[in-house]
N, C-alpha and C. Protein backbone atom coordinates (compact mmCIF):
# COMPACT_ATOMS: atom_id res chain seq x y z
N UNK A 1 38.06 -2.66 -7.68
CA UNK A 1 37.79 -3.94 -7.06
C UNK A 1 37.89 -5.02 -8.14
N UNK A 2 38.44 -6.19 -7.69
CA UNK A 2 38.80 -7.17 -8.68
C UNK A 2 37.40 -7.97 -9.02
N UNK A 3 37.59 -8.76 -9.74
CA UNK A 3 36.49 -9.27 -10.43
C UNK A 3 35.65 -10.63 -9.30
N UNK A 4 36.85 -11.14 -8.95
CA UNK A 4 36.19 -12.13 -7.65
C UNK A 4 35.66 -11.27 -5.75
N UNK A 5 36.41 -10.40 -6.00
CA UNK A 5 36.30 -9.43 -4.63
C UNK A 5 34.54 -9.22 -5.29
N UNK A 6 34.49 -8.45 -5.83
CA UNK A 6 32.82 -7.87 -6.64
C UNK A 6 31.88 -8.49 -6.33
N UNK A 7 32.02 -10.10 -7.15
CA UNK A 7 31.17 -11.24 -6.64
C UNK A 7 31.11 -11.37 -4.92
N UNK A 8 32.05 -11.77 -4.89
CA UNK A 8 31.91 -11.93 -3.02
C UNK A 8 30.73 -10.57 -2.53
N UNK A 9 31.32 -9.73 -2.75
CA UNK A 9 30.84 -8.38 -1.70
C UNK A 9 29.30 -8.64 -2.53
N UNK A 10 28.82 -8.71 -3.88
CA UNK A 10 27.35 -8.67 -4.14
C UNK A 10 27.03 -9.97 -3.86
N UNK A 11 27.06 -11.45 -3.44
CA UNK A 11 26.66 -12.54 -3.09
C UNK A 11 26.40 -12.00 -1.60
N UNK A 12 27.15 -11.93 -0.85
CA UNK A 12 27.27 -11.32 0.44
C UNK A 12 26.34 -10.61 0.92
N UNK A 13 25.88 -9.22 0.14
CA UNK A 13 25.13 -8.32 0.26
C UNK A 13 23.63 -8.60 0.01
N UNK A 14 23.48 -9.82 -1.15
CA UNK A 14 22.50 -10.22 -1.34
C UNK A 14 22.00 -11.51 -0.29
N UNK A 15 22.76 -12.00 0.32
CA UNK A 15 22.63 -12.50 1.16
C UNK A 15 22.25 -11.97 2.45
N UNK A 16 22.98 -11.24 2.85
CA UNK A 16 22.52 -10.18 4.11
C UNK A 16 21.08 -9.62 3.67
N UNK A 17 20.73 -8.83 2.52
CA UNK A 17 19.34 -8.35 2.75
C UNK A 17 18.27 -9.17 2.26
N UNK A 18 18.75 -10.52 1.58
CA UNK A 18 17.62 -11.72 1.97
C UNK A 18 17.20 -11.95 3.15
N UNK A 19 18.41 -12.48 4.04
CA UNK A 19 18.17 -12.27 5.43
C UNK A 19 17.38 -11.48 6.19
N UNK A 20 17.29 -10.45 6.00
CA UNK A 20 17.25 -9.38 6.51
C UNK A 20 15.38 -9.08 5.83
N UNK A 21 15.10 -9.67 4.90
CA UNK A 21 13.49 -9.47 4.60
C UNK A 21 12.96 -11.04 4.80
N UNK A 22 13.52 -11.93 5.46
CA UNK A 22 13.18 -13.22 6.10
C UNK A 22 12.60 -12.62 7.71
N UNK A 23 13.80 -12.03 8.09
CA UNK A 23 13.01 -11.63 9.46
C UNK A 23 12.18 -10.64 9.71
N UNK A 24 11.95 -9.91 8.37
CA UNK A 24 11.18 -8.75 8.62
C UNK A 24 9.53 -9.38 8.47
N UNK A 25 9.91 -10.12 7.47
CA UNK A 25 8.41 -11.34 7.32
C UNK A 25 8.03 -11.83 8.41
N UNK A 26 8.85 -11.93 9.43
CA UNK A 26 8.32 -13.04 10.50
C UNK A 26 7.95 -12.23 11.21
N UNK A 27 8.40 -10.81 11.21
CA UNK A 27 8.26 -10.10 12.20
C UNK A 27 6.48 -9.24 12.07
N UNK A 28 6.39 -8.99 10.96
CA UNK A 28 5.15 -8.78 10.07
C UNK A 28 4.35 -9.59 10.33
N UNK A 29 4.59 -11.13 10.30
CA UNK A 29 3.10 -12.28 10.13
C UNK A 29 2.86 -12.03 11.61
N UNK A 30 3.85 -11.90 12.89
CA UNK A 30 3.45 -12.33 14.31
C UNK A 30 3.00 -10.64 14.71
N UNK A 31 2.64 -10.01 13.88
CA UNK A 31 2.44 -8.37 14.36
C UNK A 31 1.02 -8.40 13.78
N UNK A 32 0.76 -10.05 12.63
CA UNK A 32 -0.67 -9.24 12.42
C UNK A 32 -1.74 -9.31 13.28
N UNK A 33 -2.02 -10.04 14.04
CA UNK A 33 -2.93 -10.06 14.87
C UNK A 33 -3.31 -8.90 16.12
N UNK A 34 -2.15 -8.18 15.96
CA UNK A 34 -2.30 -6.73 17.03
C UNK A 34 -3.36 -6.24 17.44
N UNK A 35 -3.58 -5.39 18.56
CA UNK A 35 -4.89 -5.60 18.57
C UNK A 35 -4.53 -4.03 19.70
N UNK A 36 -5.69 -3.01 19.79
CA UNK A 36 -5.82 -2.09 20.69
C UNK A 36 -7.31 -2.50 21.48
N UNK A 37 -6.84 -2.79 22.59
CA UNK A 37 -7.90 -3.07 23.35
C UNK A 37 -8.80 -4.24 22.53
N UNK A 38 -9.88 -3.94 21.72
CA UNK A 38 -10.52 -4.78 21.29
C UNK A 38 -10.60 -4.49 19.74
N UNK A 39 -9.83 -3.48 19.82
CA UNK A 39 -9.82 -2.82 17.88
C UNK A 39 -8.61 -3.56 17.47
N UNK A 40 -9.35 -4.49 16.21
CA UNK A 40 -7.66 -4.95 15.37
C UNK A 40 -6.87 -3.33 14.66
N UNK A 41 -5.80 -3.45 14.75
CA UNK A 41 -4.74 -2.48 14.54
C UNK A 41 -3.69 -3.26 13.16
N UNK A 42 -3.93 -3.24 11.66
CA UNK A 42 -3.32 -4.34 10.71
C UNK A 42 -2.23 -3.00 10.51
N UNK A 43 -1.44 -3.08 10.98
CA UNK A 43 -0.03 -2.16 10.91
C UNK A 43 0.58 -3.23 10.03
N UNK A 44 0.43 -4.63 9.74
CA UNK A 44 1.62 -5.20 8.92
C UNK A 44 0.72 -5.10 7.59
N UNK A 45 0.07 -4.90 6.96
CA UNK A 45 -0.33 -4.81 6.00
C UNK A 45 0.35 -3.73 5.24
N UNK A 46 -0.13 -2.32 5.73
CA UNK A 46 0.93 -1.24 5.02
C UNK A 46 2.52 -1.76 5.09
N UNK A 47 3.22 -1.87 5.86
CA UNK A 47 4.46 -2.28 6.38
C UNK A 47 4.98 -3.42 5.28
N UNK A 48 4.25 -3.98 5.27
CA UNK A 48 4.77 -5.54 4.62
C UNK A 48 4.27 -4.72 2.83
N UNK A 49 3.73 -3.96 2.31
CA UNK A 49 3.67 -3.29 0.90
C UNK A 49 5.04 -2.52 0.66
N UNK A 50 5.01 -1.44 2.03
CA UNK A 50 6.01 -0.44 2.14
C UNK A 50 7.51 -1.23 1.82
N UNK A 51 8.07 -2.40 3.04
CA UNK A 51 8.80 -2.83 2.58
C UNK A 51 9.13 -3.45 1.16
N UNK A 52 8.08 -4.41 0.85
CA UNK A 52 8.37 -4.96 -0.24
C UNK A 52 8.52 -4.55 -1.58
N UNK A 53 7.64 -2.90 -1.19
CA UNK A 53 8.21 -2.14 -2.32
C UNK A 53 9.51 -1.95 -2.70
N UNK A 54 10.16 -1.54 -1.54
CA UNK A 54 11.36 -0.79 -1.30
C UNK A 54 12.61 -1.65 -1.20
N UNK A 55 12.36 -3.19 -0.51
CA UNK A 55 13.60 -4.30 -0.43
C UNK A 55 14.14 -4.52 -1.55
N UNK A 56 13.29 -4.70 -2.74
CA UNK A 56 13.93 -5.16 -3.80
C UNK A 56 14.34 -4.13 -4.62
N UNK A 57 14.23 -3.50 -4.51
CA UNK A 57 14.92 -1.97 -5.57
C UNK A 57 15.93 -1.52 -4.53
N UNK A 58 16.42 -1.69 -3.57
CA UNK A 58 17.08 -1.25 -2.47
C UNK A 58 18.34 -2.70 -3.12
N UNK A 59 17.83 -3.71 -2.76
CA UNK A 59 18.60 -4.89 -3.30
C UNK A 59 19.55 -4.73 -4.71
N UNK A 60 18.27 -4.21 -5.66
CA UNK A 60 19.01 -4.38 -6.89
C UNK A 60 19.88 -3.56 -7.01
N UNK A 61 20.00 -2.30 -6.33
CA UNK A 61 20.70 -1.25 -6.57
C UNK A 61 22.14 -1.22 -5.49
N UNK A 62 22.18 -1.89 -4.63
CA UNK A 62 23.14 -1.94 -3.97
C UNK A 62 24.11 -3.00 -4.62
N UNK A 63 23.51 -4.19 -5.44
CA UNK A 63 24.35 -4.80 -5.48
C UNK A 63 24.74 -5.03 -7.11
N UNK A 64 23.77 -4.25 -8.09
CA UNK A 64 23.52 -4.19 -9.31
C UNK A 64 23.11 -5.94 -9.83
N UNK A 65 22.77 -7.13 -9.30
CA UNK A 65 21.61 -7.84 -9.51
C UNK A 65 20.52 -7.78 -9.79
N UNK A 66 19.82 -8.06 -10.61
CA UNK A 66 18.58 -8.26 -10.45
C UNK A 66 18.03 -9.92 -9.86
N UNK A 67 19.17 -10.70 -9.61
CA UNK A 67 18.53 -11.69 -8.90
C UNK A 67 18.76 -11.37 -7.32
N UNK A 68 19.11 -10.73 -7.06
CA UNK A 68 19.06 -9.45 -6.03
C UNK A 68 17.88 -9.45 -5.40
N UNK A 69 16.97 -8.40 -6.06
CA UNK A 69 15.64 -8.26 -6.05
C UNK A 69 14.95 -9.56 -5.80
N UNK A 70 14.92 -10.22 -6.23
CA UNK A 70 14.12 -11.53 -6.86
C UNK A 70 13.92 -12.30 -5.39
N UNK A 71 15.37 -12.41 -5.02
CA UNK A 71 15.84 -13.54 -3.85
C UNK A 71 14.76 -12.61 -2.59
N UNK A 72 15.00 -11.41 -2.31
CA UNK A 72 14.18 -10.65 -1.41
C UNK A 72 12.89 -11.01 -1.72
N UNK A 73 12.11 -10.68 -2.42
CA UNK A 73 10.66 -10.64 -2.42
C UNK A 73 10.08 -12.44 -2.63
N UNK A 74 11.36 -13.21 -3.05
CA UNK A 74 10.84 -14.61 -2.72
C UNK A 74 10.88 -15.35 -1.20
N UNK A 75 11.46 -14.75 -1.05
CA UNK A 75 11.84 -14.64 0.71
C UNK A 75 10.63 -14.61 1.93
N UNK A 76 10.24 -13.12 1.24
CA UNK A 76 9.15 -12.94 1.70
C UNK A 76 8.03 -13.62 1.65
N UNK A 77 7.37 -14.00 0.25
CA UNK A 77 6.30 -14.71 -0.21
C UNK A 77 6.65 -16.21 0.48
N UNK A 78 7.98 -16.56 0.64
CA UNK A 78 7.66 -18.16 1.34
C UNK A 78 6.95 -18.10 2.58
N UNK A 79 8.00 -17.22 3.12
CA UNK A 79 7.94 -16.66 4.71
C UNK A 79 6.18 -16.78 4.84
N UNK A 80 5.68 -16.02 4.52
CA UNK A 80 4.60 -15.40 4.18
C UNK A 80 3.18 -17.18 3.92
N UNK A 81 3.74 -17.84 3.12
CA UNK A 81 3.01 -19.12 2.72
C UNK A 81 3.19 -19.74 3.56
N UNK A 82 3.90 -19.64 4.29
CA UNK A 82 4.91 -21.32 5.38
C UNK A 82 3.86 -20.66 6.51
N UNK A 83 3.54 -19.14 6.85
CA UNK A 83 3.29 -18.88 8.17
C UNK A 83 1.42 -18.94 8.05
N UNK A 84 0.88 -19.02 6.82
CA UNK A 84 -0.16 -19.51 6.74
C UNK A 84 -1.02 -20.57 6.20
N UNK A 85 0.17 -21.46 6.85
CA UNK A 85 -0.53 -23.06 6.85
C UNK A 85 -0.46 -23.80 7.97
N UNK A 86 -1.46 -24.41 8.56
CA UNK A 86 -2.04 -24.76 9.65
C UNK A 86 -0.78 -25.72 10.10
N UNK A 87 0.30 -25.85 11.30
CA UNK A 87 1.05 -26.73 12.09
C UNK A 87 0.65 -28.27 12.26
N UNK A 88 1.10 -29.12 12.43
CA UNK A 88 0.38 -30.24 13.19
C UNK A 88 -0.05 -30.52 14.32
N UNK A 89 0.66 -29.56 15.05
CA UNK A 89 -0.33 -29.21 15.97
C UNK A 89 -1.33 -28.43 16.64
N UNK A 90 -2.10 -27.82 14.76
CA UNK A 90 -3.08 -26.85 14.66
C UNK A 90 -2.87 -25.15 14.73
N UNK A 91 -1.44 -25.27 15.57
CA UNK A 91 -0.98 -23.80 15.16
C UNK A 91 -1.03 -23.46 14.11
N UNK A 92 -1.92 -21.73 14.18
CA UNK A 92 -1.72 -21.00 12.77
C UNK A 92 -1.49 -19.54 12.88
N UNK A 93 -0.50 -18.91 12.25
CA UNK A 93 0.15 -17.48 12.17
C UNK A 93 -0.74 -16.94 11.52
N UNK A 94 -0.74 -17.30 10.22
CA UNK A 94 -1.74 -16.11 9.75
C UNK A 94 -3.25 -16.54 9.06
N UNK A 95 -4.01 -16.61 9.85
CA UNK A 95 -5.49 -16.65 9.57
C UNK A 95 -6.06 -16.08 8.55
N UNK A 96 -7.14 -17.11 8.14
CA UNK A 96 -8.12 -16.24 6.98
C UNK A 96 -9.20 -15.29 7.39
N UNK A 97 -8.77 -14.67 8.18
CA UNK A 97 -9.49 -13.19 8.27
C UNK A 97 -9.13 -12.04 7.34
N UNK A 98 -10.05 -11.22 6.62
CA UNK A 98 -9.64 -10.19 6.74
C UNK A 98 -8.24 -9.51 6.52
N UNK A 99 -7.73 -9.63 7.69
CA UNK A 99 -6.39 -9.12 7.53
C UNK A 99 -5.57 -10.08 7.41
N UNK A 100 -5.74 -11.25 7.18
CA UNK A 100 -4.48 -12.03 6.94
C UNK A 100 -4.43 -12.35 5.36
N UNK A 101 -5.96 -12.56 4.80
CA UNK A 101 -6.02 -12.16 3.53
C UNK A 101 -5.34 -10.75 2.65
N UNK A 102 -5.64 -10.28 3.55
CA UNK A 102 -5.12 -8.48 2.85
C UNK A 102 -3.50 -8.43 2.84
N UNK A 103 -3.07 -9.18 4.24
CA UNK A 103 -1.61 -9.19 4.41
C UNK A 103 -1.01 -9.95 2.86
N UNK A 104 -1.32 -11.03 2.71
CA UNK A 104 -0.95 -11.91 1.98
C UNK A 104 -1.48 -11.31 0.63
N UNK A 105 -2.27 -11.35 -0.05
CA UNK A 105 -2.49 -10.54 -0.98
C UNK A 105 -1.86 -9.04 -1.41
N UNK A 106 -1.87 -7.97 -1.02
CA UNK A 106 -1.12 -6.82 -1.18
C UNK A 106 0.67 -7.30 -1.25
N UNK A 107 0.45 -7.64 0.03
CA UNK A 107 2.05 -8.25 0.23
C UNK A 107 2.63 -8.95 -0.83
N UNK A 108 1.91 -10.01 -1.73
CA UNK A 108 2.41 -10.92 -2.76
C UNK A 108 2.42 -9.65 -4.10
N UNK A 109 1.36 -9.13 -4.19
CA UNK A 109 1.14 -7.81 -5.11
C UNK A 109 2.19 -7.06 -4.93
N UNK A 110 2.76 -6.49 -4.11
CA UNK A 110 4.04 -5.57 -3.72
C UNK A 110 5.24 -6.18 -4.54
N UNK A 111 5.48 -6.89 -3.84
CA UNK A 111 6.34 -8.12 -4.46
C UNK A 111 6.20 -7.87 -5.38
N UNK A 112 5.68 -8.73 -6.48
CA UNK A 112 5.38 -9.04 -7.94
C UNK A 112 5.52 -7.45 -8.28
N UNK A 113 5.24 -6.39 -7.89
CA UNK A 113 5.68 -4.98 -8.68
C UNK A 113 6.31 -4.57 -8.72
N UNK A 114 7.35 -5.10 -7.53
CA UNK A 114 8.77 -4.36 -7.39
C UNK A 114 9.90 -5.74 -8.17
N UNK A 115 9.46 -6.67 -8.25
CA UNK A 115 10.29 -7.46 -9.04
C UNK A 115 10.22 -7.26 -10.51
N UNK A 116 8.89 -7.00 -10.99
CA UNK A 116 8.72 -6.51 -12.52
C UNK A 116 9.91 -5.01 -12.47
N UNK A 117 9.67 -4.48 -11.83
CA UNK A 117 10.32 -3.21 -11.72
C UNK A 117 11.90 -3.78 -11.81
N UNK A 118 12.38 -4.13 -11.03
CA UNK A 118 13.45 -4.48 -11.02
C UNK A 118 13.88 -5.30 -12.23
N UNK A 119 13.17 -6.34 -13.03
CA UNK A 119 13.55 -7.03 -14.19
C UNK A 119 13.53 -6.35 -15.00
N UNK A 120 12.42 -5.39 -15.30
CA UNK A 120 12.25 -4.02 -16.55
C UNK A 120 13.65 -3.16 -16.74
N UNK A 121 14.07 -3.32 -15.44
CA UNK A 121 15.45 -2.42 -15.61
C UNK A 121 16.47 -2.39 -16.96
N UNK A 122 16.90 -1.39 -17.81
CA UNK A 122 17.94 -1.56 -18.57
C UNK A 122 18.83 -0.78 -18.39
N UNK A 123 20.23 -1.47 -18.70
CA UNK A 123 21.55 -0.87 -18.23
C UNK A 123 22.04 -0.48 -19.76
């Protein structure tokens, strides 16, 4: 593969699985509030670690970037900030309960370990 084909296909790729952990974020913040009957059920908490472990080492390695990695787990953390701040018209995604704390916390923690991971890398 030529030297501009390379770029394309890893810009591309890194683009697609930015994408691709943008909607998994959104999909995560509107899942946290789940609920069984009257029992909260925080399924995005593990989920949103699990992924964020795994997006950015999945990233770096598909496309040999490490701004790869980076772009994913910043993705997330916006996603993640934007969906817990109050609307103007008082709408709010992710609450300071409990689990929206835990979401956001672990979740930013995930992140930050799999990006060290990914920067530590030597070729």
């Amino acid at each position: 593969m030529s030297g501009a084909a390379e770029r394309t296909y890893r810009a591309a790729a890194t683009t697609l699985l930015t994408l691709g952990a943008t909607v998994l974020a959104v999909i995560e913040c509107f899942l946290l509030p789940l609920r069984i009957g009257s029992v909260p059920v925080p399924l995005s908490i593990p989920v949103a670690v699990a992924l964020n472990l795994w997006l950015p080492r999945v990233a770096h390695r598909t496309t040999g970037w490490r701004t790869s990695g980076v772009a994913v787990a910043v993705a997330w953390v916006v996603i993640a900030v934007v969906a817990s701040m109050p609307r103007p018209e008082g709408d709010l995604i992710i609450s300071s309960t409990w689990r929206g704390i835990g979401f956001l916390l672990l979740g930013a923690l995930a992140a930050a370990y799999a990006v060290g991971r990914v920067l530590s890398r030597r070729y």
